[in-house]
PDB file of N, CA and C in Angstrom:
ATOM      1  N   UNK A   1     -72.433 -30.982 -37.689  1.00  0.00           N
ATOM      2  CA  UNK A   1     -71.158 -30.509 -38.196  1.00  0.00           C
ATOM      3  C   UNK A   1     -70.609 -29.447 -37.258  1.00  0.00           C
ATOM      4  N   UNK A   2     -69.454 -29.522 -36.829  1.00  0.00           N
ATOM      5  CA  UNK A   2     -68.545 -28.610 -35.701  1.00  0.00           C
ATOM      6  C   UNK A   2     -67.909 -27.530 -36.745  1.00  0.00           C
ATOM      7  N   UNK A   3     -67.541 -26.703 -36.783  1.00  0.00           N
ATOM      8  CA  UNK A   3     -66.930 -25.317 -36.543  1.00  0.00           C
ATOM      9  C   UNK A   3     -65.868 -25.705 -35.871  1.00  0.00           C
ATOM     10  N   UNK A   4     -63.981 -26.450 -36.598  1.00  0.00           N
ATOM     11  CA  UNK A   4     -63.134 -25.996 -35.581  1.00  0.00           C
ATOM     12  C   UNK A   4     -62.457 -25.271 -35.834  1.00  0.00           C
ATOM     13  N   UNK A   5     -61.768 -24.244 -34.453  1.00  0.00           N
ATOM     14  CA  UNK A   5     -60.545 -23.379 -34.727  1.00  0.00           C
ATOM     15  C   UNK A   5     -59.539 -23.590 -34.151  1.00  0.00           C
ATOM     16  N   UNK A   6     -58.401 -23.485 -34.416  1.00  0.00           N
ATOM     17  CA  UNK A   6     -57.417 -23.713 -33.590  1.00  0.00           C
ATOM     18  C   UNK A   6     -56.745 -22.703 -33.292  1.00  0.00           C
ATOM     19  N   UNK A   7     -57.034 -22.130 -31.909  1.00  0.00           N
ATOM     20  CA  UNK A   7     -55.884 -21.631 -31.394  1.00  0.00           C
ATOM     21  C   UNK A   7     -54.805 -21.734 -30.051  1.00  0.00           C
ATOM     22  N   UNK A   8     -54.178 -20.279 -30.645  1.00  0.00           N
ATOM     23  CA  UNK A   8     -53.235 -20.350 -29.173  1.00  0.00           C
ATOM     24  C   UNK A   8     -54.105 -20.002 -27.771  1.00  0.00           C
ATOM     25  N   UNK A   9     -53.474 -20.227 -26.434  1.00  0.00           N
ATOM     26  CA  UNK A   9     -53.888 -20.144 -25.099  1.00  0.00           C
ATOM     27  C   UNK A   9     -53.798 -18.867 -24.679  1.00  0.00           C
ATOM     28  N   UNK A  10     -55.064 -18.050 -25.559  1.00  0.00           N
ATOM     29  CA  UNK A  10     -55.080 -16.732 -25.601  1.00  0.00           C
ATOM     30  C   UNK A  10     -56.642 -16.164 -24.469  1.00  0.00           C
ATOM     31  N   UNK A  11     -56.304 -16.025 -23.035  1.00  0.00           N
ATOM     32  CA  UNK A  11     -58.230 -15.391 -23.130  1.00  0.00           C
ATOM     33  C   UNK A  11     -59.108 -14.651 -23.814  1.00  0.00           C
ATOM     34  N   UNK A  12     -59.006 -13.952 -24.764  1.00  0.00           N
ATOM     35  CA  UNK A  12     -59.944 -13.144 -25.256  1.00  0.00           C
ATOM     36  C   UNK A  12     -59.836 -14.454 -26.870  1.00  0.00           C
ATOM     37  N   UNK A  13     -59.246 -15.204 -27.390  1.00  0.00           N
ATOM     38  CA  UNK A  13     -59.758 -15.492 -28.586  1.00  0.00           C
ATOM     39  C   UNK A  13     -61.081 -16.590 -28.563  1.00  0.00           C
ATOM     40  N   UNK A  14     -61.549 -17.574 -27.667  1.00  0.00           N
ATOM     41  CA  UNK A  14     -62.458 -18.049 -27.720  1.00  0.00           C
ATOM     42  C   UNK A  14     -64.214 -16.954 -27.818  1.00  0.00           C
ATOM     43  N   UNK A  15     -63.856 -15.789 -27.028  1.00  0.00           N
ATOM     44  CA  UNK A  15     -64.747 -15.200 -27.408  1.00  0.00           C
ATOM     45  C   UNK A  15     -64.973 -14.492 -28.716  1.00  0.00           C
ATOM     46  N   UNK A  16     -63.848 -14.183 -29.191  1.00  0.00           N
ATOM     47  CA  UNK A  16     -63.887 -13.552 -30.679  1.00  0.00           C
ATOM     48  C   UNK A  16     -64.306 -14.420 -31.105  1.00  0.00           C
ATOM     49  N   UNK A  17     -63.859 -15.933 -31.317  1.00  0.00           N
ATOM     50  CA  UNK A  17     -64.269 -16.618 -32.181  1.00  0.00           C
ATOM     51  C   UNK A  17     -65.821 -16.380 -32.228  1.00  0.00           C
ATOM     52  N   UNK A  18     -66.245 -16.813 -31.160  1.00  0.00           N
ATOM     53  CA  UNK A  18     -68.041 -16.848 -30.864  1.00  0.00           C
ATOM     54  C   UNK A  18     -68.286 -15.831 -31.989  1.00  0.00           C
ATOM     55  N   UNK A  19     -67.869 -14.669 -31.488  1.00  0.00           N
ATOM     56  CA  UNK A  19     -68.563 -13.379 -31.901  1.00  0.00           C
ATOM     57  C   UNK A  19     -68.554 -13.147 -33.492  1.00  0.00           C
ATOM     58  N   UNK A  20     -66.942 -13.940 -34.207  1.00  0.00           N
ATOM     59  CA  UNK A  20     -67.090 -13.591 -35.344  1.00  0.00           C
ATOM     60  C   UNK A  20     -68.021 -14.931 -36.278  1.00  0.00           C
ATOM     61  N   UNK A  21     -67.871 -15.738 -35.589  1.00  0.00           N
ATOM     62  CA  UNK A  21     -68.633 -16.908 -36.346  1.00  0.00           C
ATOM     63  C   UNK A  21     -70.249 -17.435 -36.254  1.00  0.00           C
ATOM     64  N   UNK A  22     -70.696 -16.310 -35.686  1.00  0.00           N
ATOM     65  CA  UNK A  22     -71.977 -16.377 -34.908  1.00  0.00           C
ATOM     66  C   UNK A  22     -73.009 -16.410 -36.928  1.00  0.00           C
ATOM     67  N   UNK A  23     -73.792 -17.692 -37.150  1.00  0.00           N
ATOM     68  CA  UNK A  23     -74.609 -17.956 -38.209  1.00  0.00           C
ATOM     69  C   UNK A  23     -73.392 -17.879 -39.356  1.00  0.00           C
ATOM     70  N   UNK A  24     -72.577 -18.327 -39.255  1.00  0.00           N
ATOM     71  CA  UNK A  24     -71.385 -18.825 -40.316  1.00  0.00           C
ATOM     72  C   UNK A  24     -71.519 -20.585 -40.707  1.00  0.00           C
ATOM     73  N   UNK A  25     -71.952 -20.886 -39.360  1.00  0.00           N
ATOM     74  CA  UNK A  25     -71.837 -22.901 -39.513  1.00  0.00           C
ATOM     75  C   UNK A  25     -73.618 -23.043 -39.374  1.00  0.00           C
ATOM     76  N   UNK A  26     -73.523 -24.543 -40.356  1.00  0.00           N
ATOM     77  CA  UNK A  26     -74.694 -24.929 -40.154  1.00  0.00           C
ATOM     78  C   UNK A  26     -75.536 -25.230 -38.732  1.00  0.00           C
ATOM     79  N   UNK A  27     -74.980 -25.388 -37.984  1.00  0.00           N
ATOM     80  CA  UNK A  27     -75.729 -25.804 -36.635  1.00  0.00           C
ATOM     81  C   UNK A  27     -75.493 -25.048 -35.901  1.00  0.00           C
ATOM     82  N   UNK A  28     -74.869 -24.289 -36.040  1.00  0.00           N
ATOM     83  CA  UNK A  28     -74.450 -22.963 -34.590  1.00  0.00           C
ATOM     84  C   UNK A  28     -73.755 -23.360 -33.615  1.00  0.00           C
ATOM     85  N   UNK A  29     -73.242 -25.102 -33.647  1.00  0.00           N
ATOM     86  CA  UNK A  29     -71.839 -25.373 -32.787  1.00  0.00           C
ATOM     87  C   UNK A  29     -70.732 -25.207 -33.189  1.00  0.00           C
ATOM     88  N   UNK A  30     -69.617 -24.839 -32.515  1.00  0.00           N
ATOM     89  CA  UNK A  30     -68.262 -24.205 -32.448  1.00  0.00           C
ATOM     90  C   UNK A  30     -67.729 -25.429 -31.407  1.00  0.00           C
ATOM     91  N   UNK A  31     -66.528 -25.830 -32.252  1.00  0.00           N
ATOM     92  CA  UNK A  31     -65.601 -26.525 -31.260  1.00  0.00           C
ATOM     93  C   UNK A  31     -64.265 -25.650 -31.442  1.00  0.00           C
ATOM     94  N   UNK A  32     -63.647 -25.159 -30.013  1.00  0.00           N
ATOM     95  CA  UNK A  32     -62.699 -24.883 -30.341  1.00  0.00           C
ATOM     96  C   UNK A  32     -61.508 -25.738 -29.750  1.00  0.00           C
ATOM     97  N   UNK A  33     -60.385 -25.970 -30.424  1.00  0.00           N
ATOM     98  CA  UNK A  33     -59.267 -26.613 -30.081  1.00  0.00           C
ATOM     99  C   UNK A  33     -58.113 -25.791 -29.537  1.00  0.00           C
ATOM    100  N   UNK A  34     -57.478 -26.109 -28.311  1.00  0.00           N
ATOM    101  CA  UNK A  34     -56.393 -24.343 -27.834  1.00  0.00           C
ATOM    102  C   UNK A  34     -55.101 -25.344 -27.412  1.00  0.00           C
ATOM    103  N   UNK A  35     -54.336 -24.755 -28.519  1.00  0.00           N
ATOM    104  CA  UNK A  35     -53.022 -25.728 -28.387  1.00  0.00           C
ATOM    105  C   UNK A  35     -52.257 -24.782 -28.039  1.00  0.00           C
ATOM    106  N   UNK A  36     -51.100 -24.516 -27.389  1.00  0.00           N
ATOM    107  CA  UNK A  36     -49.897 -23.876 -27.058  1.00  0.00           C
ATOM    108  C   UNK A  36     -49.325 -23.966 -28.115  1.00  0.00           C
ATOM    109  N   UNK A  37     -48.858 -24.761 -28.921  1.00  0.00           N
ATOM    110  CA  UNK A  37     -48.158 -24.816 -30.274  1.00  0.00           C
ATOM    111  C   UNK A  37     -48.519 -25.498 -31.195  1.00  0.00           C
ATOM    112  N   UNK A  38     -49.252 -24.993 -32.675  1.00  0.00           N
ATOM    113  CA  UNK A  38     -50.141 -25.472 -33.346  1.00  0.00           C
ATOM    114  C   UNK A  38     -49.554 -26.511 -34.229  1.00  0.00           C
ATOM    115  N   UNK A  39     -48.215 -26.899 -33.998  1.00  0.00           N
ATOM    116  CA  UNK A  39     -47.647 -27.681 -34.766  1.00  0.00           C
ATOM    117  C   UNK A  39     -47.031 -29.103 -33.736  1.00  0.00           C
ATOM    118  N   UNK A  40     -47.623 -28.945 -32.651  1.00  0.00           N
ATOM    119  CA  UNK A  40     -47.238 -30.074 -32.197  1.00  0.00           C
ATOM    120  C   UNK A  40     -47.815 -31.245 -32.635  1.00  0.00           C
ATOM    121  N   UNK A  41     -49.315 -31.237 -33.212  1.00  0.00           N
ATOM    122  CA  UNK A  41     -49.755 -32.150 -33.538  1.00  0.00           C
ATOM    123  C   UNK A  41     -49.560 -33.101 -34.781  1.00  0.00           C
ATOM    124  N   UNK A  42     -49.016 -32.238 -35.715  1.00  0.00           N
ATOM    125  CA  UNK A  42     -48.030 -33.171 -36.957  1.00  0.00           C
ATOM    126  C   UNK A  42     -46.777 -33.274 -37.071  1.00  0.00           C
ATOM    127  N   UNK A  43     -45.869 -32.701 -35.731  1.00  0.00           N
ATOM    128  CA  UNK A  43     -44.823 -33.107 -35.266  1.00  0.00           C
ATOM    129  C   UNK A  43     -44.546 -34.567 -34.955  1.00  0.00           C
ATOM    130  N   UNK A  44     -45.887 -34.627 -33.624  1.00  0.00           N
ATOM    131  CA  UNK A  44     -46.107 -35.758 -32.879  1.00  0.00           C
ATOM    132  C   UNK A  44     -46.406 -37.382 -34.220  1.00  0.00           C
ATOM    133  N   UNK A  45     -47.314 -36.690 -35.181  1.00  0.00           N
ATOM    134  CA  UNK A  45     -47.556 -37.805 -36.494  1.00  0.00           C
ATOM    135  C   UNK A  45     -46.273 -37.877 -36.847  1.00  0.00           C
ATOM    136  N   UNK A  46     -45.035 -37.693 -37.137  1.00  0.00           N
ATOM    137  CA  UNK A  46     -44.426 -37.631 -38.343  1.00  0.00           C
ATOM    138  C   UNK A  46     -42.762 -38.411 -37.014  1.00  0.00           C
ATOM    139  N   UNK A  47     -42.851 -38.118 -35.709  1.00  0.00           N
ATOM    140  CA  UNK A  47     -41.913 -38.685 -35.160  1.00  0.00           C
ATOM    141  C   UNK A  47     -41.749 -40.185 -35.624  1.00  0.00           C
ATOM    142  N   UNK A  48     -42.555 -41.081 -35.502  1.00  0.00           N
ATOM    143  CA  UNK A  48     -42.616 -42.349 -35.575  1.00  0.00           C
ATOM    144  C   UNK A  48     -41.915 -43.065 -37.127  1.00  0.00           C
ATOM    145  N   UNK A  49     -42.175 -42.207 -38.137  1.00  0.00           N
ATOM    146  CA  UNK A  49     -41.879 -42.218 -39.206  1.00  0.00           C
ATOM    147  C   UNK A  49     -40.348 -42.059 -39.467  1.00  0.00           C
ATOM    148  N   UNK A  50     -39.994 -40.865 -38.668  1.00  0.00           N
ATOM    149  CA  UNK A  50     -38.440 -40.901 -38.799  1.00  0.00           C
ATOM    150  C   UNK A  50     -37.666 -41.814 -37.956  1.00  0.00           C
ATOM    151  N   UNK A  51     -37.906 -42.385 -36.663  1.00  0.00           N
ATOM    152  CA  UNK A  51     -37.180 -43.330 -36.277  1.00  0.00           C
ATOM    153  C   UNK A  51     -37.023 -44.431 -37.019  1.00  0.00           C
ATOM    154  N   UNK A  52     -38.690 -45.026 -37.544  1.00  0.00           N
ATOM    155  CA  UNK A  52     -37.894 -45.659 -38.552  1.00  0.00           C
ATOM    156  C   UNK A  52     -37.347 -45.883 -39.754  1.00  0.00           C
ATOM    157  N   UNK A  53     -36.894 -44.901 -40.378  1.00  0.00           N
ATOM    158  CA  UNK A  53     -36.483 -44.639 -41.649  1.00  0.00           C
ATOM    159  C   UNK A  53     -34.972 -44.235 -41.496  1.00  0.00           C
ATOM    160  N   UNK A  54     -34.291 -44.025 -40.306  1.00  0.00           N
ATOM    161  CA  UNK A  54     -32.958 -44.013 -40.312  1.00  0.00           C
ATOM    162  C   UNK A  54     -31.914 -44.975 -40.122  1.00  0.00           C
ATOM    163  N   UNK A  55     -30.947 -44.824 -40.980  1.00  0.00           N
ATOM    164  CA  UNK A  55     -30.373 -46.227 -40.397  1.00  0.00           C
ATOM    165  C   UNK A  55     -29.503 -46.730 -39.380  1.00  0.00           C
ATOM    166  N   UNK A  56     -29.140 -47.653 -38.993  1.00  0.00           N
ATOM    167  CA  UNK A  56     -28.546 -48.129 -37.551  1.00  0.00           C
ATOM    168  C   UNK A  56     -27.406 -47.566 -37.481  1.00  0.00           C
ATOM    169  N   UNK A  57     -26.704 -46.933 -36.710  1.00  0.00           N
ATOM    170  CA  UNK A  57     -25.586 -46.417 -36.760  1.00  0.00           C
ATOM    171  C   UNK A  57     -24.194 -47.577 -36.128  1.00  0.00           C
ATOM    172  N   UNK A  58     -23.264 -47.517 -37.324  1.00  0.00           N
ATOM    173  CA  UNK A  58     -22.148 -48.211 -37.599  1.00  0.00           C
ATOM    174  C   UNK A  58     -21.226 -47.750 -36.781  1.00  0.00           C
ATOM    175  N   UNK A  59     -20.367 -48.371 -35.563  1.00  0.00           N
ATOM    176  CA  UNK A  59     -19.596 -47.949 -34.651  1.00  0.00           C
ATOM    177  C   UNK A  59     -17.817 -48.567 -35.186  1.00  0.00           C
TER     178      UNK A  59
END
């Protein structure tokens, strides 16, 4: 079982993380995930959905 966190493209937060999660998870692995913007990723889900749900535009 992984430990994930998500953050921003910060240098010092991968080490905090370590430091604050150190015997928090069962196995003592940490995955961390470092997105620039933490919402791109259910942005990116939810595009596909709205193209097609709009309707054709009438000229």
């Amino acid at each position: 079982m992984y430990l994930i966190r998500n953050t921003f493209k910060r240098l010092h937060y991968p080490v905090d993380i370590v430091e604050l999660s150190i015997g928090k998870s069962a196995d003592g692995t940490i995955k961390i995930r470092q997105n620039k913007y933490l919402n791109n990723l259910i942005e990116r889900d939810h595009r596909s959905g709205l193209l097609d749900s709009r309707p054709p535009k009438v000229l």
